[in-house]
C-alpha atoms as a PDB file:
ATOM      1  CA  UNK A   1     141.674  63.888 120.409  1.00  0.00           C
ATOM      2  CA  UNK A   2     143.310  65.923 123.302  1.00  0.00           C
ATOM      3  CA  UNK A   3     141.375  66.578 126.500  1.00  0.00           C
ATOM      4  CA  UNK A   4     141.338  70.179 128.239  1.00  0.00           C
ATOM      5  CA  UNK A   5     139.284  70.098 131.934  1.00  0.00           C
ATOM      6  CA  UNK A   6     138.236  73.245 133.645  1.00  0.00           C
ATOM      7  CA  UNK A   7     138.258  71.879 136.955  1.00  0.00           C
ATOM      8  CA  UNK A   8     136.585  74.614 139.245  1.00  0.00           C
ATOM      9  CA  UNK A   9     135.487  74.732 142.932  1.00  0.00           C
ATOM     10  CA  UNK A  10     134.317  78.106 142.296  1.00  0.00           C
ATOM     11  CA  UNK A  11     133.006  78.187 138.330  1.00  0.00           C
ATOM     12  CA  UNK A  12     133.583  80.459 135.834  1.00  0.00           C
ATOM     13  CA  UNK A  13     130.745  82.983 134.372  1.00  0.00           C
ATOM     14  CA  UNK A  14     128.545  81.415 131.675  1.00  0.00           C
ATOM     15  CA  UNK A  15     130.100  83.318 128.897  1.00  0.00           C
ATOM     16  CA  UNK A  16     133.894  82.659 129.932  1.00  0.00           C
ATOM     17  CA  UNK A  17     133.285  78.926 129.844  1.00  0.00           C
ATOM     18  CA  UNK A  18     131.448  79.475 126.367  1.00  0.00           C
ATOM     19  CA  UNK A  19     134.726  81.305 125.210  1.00  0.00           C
ATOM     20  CA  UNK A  20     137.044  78.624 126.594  1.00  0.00           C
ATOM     21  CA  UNK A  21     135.323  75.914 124.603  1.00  0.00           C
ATOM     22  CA  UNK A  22     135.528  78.292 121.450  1.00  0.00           C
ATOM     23  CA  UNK A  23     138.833  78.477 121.752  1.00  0.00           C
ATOM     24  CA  UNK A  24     139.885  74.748 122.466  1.00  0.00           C
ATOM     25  CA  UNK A  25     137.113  72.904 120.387  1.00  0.00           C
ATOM     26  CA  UNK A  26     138.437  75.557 117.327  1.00  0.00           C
ATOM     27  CA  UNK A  27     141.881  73.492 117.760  1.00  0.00           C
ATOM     28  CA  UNK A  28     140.202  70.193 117.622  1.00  0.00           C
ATOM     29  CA  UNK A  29     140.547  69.285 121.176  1.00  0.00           C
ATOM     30  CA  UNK A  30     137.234  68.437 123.711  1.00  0.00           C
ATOM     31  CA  UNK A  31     136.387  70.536 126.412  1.00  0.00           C
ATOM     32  CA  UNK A  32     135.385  69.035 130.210  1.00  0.00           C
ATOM     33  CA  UNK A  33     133.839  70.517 132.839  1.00  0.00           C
ATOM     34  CA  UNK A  34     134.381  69.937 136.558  1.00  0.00           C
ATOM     35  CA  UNK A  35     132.158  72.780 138.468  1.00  0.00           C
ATOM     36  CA  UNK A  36     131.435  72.632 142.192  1.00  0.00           C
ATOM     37  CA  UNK A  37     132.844  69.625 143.170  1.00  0.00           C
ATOM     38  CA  UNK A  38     132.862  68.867 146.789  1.00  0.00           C
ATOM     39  CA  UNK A  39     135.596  66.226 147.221  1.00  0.00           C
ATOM     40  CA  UNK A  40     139.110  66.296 146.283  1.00  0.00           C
ATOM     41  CA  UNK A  41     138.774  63.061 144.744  1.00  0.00           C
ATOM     42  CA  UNK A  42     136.063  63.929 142.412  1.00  0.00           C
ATOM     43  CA  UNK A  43     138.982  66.317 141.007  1.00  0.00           C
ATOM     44  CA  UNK A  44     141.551  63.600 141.173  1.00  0.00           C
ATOM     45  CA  UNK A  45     139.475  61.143 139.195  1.00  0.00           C
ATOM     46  CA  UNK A  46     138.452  63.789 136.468  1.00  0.00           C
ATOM     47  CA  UNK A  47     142.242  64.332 135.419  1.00  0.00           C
ATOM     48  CA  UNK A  48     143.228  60.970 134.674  1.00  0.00           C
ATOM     49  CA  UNK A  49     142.686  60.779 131.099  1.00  0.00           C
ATOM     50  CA  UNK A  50     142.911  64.746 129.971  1.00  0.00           C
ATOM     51  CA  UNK A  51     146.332  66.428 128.661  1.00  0.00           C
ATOM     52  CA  UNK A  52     145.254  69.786 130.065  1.00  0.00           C
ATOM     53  CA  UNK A  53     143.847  71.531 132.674  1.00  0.00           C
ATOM     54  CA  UNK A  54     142.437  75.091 133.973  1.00  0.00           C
ATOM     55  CA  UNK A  55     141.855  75.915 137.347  1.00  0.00           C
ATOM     56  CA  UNK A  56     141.485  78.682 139.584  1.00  0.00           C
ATOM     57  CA  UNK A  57     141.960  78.533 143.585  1.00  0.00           C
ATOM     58  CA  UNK A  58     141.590  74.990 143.109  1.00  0.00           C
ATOM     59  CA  UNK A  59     144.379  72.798 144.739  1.00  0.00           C
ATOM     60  CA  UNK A  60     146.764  71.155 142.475  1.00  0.00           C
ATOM     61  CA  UNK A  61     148.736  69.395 144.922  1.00  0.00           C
ATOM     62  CA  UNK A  62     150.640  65.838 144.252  1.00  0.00           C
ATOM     63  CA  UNK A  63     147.907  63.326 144.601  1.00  0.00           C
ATOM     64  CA  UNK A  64     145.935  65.337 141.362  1.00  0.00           C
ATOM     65  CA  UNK A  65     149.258  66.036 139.537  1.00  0.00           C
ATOM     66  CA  UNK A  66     150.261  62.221 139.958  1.00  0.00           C
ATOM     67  CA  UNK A  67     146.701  61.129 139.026  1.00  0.00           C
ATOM     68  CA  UNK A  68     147.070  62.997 135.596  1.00  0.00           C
ATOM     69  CA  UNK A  69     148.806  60.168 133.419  1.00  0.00           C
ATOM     70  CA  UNK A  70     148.227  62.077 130.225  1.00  0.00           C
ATOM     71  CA  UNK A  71     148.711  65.939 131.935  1.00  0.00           C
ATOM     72  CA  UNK A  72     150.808  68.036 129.950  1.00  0.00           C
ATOM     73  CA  UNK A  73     150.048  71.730 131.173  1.00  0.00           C
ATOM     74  CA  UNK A  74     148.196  72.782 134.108  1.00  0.00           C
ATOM     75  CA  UNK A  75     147.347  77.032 134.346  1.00  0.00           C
ATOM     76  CA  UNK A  76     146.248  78.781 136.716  1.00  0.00           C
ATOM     77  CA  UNK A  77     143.729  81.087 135.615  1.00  0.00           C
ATOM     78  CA  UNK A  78     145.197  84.211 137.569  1.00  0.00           C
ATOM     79  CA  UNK A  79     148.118  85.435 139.076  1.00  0.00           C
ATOM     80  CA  UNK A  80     148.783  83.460 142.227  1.00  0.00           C
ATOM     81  CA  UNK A  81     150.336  79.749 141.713  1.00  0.00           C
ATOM     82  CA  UNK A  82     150.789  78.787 145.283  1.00  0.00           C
ATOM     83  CA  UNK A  83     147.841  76.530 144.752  1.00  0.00           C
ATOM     84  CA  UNK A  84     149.939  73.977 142.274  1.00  0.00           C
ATOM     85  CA  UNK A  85     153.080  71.721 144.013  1.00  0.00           C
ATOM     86  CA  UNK A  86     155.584  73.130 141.492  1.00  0.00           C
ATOM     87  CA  UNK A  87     158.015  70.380 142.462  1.00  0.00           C
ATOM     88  CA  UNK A  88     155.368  67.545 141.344  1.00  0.00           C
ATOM     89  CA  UNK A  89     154.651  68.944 138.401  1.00  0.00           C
ATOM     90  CA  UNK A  90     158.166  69.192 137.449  1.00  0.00           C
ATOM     91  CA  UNK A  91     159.270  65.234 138.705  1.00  0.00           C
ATOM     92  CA  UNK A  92     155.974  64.592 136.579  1.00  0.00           C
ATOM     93  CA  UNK A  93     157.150  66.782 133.270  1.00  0.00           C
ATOM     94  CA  UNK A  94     154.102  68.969 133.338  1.00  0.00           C
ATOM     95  CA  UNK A  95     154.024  72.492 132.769  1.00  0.00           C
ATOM     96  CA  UNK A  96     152.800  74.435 135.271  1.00  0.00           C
ATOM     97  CA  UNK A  97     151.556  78.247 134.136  1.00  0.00           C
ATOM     98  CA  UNK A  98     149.626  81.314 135.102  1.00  0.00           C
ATOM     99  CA  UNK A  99     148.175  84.171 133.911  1.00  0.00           C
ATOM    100  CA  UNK A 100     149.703  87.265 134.779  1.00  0.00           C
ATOM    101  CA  UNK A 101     147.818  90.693 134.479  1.00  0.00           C
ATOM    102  CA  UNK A 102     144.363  89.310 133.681  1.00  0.00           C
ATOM    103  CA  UNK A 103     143.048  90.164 136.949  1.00  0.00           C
ATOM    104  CA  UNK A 104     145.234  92.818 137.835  1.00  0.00           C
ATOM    105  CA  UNK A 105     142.643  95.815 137.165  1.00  0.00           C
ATOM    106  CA  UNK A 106     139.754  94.016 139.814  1.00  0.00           C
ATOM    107  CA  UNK A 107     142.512  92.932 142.468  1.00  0.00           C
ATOM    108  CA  UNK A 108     143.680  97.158 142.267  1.00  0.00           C
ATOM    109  CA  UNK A 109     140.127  98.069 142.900  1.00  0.00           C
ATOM    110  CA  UNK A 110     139.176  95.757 145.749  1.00  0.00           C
ATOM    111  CA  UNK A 111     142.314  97.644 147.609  1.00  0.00           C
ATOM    112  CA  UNK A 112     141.550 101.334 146.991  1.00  0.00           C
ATOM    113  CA  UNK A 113     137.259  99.939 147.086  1.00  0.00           C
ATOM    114  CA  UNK A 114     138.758  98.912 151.305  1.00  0.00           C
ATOM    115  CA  UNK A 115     140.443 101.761 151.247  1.00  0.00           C
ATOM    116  CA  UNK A 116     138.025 104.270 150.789  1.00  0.00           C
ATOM    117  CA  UNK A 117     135.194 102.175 152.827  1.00  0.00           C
ATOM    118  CA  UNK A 118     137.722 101.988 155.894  1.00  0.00           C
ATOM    119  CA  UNK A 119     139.062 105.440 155.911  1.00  0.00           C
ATOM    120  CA  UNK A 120     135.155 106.993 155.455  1.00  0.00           C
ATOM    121  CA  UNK A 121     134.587 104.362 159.193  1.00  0.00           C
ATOM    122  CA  UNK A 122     132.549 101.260 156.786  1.00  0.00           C
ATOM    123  CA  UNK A 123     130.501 104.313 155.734  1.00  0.00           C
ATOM    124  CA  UNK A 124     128.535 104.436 159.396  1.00  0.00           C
ATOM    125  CA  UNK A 125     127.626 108.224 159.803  1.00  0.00           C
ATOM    126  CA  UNK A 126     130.587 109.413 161.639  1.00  0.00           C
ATOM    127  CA  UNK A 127     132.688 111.359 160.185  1.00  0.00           C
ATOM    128  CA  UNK A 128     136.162 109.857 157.985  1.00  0.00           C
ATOM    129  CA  UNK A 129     139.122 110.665 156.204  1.00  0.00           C
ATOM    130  CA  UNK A 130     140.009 111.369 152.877  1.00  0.00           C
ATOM    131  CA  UNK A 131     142.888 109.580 150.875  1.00  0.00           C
ATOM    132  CA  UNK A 132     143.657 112.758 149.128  1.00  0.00           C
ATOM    133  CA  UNK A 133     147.258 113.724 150.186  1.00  0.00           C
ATOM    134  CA  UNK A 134     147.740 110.653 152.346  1.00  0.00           C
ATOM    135  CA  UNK A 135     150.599 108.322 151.486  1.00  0.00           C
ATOM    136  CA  UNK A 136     150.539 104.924 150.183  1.00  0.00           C
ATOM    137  CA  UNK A 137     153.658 101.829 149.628  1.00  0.00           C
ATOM    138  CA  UNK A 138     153.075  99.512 147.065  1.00  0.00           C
ATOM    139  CA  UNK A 139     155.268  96.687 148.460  1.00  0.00           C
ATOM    140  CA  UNK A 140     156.229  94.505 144.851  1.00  0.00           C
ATOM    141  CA  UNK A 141     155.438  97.101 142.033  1.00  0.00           C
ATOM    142  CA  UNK A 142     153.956  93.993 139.870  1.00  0.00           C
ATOM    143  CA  UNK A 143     151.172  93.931 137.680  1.00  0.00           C
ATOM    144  CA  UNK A 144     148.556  95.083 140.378  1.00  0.00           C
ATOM    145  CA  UNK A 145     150.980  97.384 141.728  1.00  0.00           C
ATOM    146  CA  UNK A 146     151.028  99.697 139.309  1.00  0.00           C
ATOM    147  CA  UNK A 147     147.606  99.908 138.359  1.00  0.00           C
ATOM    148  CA  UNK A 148     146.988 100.225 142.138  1.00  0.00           C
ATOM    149  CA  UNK A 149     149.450 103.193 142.197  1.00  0.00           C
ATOM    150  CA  UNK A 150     147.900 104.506 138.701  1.00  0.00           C
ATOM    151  CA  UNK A 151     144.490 104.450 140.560  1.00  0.00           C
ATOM    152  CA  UNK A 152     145.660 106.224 143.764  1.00  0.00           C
ATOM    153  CA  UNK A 153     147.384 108.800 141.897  1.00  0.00           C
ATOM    154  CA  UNK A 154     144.000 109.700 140.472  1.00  0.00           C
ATOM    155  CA  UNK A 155     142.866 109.969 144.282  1.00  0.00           C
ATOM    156  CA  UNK A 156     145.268 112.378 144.780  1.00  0.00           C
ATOM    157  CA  UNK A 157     147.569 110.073 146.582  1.00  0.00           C
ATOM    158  CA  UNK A 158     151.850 110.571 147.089  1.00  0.00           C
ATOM    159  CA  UNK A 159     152.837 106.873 146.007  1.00  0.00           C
ATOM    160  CA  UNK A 160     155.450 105.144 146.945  1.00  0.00           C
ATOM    161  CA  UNK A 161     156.993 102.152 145.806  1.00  0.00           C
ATOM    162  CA  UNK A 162     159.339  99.333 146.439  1.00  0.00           C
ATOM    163  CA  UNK A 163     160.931  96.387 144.845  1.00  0.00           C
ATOM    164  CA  UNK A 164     164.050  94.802 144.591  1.00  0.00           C
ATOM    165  CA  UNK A 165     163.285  92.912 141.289  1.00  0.00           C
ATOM    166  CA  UNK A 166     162.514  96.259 139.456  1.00  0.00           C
ATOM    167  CA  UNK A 167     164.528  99.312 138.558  1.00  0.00           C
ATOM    168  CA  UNK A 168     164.604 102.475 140.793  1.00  0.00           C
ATOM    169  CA  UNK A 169     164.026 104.162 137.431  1.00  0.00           C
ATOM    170  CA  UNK A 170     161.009 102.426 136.018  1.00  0.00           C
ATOM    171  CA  UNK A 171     159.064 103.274 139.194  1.00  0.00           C
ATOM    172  CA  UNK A 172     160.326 106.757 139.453  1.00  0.00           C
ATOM    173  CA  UNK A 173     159.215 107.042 135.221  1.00  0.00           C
ATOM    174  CA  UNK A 174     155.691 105.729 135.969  1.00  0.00           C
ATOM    175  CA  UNK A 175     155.270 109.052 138.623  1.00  0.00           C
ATOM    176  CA  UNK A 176     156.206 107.223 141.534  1.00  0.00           C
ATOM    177  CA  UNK A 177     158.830 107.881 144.574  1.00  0.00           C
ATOM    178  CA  UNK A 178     160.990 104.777 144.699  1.00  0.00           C
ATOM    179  CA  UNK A 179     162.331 103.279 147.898  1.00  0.00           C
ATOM    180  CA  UNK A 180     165.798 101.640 148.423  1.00  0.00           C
ATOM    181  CA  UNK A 181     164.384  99.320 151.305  1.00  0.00           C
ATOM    182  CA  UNK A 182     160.722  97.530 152.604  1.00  0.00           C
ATOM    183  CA  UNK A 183     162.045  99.410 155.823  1.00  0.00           C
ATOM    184  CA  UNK A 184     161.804 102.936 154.861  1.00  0.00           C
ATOM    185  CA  UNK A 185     158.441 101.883 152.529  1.00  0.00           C
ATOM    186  CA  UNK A 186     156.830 101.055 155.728  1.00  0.00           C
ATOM    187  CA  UNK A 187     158.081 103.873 157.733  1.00  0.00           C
ATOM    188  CA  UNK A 188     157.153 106.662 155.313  1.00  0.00           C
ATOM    189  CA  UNK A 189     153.759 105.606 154.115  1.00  0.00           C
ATOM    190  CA  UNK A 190     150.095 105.491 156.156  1.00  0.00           C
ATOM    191  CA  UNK A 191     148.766 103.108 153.767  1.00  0.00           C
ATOM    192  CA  UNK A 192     150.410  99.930 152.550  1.00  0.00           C
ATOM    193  CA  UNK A 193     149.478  97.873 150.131  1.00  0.00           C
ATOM    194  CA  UNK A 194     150.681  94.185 149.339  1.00  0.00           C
ATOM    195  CA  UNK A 195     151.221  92.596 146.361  1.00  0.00           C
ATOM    196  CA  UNK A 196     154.131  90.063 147.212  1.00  0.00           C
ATOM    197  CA  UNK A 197     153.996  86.409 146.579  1.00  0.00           C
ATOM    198  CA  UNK A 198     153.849  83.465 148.967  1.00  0.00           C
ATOM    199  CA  UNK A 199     157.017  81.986 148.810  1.00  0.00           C
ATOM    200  CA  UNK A 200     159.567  80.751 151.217  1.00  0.00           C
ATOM    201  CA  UNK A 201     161.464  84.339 151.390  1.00  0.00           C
ATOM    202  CA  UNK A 202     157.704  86.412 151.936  1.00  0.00           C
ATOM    203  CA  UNK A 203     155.841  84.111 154.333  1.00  0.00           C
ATOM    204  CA  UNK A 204     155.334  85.809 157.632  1.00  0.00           C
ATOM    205  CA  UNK A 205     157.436  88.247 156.618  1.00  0.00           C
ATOM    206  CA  UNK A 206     155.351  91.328 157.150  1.00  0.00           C
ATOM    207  CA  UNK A 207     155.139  90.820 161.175  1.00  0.00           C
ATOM    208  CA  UNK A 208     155.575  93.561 163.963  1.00  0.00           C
ATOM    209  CA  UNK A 209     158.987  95.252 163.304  1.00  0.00           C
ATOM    210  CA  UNK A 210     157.665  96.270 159.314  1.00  0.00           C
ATOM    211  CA  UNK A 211     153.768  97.378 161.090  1.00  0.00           C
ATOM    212  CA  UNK A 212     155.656  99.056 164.104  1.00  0.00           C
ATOM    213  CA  UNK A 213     157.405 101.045 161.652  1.00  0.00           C
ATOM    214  CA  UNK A 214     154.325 103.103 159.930  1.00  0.00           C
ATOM    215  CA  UNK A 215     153.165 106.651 160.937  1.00  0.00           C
ATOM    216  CA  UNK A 216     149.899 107.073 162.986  1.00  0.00           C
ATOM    217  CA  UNK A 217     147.029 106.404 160.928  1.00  0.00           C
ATOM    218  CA  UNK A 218     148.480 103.125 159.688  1.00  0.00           C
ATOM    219  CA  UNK A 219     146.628 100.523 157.351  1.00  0.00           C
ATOM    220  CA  UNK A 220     147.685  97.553 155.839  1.00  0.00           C
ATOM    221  CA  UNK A 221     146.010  96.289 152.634  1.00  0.00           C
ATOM    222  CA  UNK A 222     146.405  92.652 152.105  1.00  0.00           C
ATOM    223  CA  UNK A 223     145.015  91.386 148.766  1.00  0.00           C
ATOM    224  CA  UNK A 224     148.297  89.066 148.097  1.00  0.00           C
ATOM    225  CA  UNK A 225     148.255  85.643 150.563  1.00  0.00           C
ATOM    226  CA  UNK A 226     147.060  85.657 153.938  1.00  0.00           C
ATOM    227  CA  UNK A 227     151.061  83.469 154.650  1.00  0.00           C
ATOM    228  CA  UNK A 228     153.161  86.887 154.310  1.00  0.00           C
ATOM    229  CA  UNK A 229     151.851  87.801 157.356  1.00  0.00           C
ATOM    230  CA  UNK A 230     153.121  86.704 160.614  1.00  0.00           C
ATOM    231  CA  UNK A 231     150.045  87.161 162.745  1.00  0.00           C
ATOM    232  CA  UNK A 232     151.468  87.010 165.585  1.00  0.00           C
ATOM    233  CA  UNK A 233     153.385  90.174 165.090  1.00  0.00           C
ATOM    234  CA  UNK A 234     150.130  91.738 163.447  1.00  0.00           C
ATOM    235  CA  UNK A 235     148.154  90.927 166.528  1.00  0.00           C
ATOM    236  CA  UNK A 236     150.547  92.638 168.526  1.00  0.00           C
ATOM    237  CA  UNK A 237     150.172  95.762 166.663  1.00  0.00           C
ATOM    238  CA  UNK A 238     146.781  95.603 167.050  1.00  0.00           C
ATOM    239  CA  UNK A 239     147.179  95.322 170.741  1.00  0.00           C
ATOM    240  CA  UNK A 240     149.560  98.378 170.855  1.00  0.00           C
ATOM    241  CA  UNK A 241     148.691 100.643 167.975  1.00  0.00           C
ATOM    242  CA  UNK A 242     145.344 101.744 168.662  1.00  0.00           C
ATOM    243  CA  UNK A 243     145.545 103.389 165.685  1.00  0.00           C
ATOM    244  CA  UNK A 244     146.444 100.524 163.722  1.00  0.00           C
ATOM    245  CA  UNK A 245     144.014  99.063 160.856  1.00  0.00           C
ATOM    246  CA  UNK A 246     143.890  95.892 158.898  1.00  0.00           C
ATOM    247  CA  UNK A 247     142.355  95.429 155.441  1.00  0.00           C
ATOM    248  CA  UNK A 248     142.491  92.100 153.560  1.00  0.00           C
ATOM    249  CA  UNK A 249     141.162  90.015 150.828  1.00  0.00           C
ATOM    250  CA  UNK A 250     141.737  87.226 152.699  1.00  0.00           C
ATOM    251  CA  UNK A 251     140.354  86.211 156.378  1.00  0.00           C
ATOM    252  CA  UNK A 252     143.761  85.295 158.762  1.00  0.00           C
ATOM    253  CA  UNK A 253     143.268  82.463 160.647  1.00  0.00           C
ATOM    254  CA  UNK A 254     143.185  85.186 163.753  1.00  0.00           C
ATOM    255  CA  UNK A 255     139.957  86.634 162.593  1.00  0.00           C
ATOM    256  CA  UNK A 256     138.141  85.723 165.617  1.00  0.00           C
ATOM    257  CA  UNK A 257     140.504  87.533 167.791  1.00  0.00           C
ATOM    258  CA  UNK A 258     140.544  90.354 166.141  1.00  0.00           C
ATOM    259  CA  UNK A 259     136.812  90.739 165.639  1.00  0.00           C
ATOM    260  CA  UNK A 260     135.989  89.812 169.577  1.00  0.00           C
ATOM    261  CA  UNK A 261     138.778  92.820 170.624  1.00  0.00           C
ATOM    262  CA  UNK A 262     139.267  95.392 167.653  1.00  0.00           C
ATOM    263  CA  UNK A 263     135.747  96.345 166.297  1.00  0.00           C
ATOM    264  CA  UNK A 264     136.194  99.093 163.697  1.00  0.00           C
ATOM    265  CA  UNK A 265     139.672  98.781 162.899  1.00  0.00           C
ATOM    266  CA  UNK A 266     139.496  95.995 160.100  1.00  0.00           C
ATOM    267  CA  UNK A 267     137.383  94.361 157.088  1.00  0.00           C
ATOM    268  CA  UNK A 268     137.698  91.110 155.549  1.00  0.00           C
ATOM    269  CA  UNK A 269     136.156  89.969 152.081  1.00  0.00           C
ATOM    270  CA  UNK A 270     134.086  86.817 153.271  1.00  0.00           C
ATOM    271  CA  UNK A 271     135.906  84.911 150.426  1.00  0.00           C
ATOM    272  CA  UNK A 272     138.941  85.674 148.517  1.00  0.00           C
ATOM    273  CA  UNK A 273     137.532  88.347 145.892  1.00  0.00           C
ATOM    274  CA  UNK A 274     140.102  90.036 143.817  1.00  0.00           C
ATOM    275  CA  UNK A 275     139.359  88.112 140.772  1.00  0.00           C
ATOM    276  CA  UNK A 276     135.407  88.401 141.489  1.00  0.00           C
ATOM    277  CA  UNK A 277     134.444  90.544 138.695  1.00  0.00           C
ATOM    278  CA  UNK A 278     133.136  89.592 135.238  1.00  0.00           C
ATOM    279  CA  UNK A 279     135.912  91.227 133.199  1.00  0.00           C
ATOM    280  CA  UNK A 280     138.763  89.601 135.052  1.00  0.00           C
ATOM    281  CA  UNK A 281     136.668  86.142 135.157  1.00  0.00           C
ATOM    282  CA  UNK A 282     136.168  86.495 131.434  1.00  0.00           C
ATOM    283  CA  UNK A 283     140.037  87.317 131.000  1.00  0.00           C
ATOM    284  CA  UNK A 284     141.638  85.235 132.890  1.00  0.00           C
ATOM    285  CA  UNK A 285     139.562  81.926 131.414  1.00  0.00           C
ATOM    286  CA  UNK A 286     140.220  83.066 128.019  1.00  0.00           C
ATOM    287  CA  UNK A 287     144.233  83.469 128.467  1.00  0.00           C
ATOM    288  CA  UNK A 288     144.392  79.999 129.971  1.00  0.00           C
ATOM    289  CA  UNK A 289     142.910  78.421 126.951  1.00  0.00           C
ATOM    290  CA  UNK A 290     145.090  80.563 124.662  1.00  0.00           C
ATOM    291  CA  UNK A 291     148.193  79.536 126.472  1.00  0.00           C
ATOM    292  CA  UNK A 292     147.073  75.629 126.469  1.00  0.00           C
ATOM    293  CA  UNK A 293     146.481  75.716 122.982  1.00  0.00           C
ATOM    294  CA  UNK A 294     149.691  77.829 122.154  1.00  0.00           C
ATOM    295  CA  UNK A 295     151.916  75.479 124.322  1.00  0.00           C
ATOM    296  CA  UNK A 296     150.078  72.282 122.557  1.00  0.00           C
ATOM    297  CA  UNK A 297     150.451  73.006 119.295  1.00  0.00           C
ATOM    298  CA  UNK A 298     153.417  75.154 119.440  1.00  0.00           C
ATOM    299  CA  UNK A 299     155.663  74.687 122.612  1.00  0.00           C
ATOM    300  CA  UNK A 300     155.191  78.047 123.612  1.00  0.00           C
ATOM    301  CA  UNK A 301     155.821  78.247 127.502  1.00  0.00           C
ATOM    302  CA  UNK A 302     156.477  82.057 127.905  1.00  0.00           C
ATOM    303  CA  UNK A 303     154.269  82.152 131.554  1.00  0.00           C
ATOM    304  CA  UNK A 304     155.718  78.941 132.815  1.00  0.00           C
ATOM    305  CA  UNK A 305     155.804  79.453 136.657  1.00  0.00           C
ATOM    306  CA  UNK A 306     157.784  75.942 136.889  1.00  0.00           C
ATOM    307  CA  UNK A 307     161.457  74.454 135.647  1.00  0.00           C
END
């Protein structure tokens, strides 16, 4: 009988897990569960004999992929995939997947949600701003993108958008202005918002000449991967853009700094959050176990993020 583990720092809702084992223990395989584990190893030792595995920011890195004798498929319940060593899951014929779009509603919400709480000054008293008529980049005009752009077009908000991987034409269809370069994105938008991927083009890629380059009133909206950003340059904004304000999903390893000197002028989720709602929880759990089972029984690899 084949083996499926959900291996899961942080665990999925009740009724996601109860959906999960519908849908593996319907093909005949067993269902395991690894919930908040505290050790790597605890993680390594559960994968040894399974031919499957779910996870979710959980770290698939060599030592687990090598410890997987039986591992055929590994997925990612979510978008992101920076989390699995690609290359040892390739030397190690596994297949390595995600699943794109299943949290992309909650991840767009979280960004206009900081948005509006930053621009109305964490809702203090004082009076804000309104997003109505400001602009906004959507830098990668992905799966989040657009419902992020679909969202602040409902705000009233003139969208902008830019990405080399997809047509001028397809943005400019969905409503949007497109943009021939990141340089003019950043230069003619107040807000930006981030949806690239960590890779070895994007990390610290958004730094100090992109930030420098945004009108007054600037905010950046990180709910991507704290790497893009080069926080050296994004300190140095801070330091000469009084006007300057960070949002992000994800705390930089220069929070402290930027808490002790730039009160006002920045939130951070205390844990990574885009995912956190019951919907995309529910989602993304249930397209992992479709895609295990799919690729099992029927070599279907159609969200294969590995060669």
């Amino acid at each position: 009988m084949k083996k499926v583990l959900i291996a899961t720092d942080k665990p999925f809702a009740k009724v996601a897990v109860d959906g999960i084992r519908q849908i593996v223990e319907k093909a005949g395989y067993e269902l395991l569960l690894l919930e908040k584990y505290t050790d790597q190893s605890d993680f390594i030792k559960a994968i040894e004999a399974v031919d499957a595995v779910i996870i979710r920011s959980d770290i698939a890195d060599r030592n687990v992929i090598e410890a997987g004798k039986k591992l055929k498929i590994i997925v990612r319940a979510g978008a992101g995939y920076d989390n699995i060593d690609l290359a040892a899951a390739t030397e190690h014929k596994v297949v390595a997947m995600n699943t794109p779009g299943q949290n992309s509603n909650a991840v767009a919400e979280l960004a206009l949600g900081m948005m509006v709480y930053m621009a109305r000054n964490s809702f203090n008293g004082s009076s804000g701003t309104e997003l109505r008529g400001k602009s906004l980049g959507i830098h990668a005009y992905g799966n989040v993108g657009k419902y992020v752009a679909t969202i602040a077009k409902g705000f009233g908000m003139n969208v902008f958008a830019f990405d080399p991987f997809v047509a001028a034409s397809v943005i400019e269809d969905d409503g949007l202005h497109a943009v021939g370069t990141v340089e003019e994105l950043y230069s003619k938008c107040q807000y930006v918002s981030l949806h690239i991927p960590a890779n070895a083009q994007t990390k610290k890629s958004i730094g100090f000449d992109l930030l420098s380059k945004m009108p007054k009133g600037a905010t950046l909206v990180n709910t991507a991967r704290k790497e893009v950003i080069d926080e050296e340059g994004l300190l140095k904004v801070f330091a000469e853009r009084p006007d300057f304000k960070y949002l992000s999903d994800i705390e930089p390893d220069c929070k402290a700094e930027i808490i002790e000197k730039y009160s006002g002028r920045f939130f951070f989720t205390p844990k990574k959050m885009g995912a956190q709602t019951s919907e995309a929880n529910i989602n993304a759990g249930l397209a992992a176990a479709n895609q295990i089972v799919d690729f099992l029984e029927n070599g279907i690899t159609t969200f294969q993020v590995n060669k």
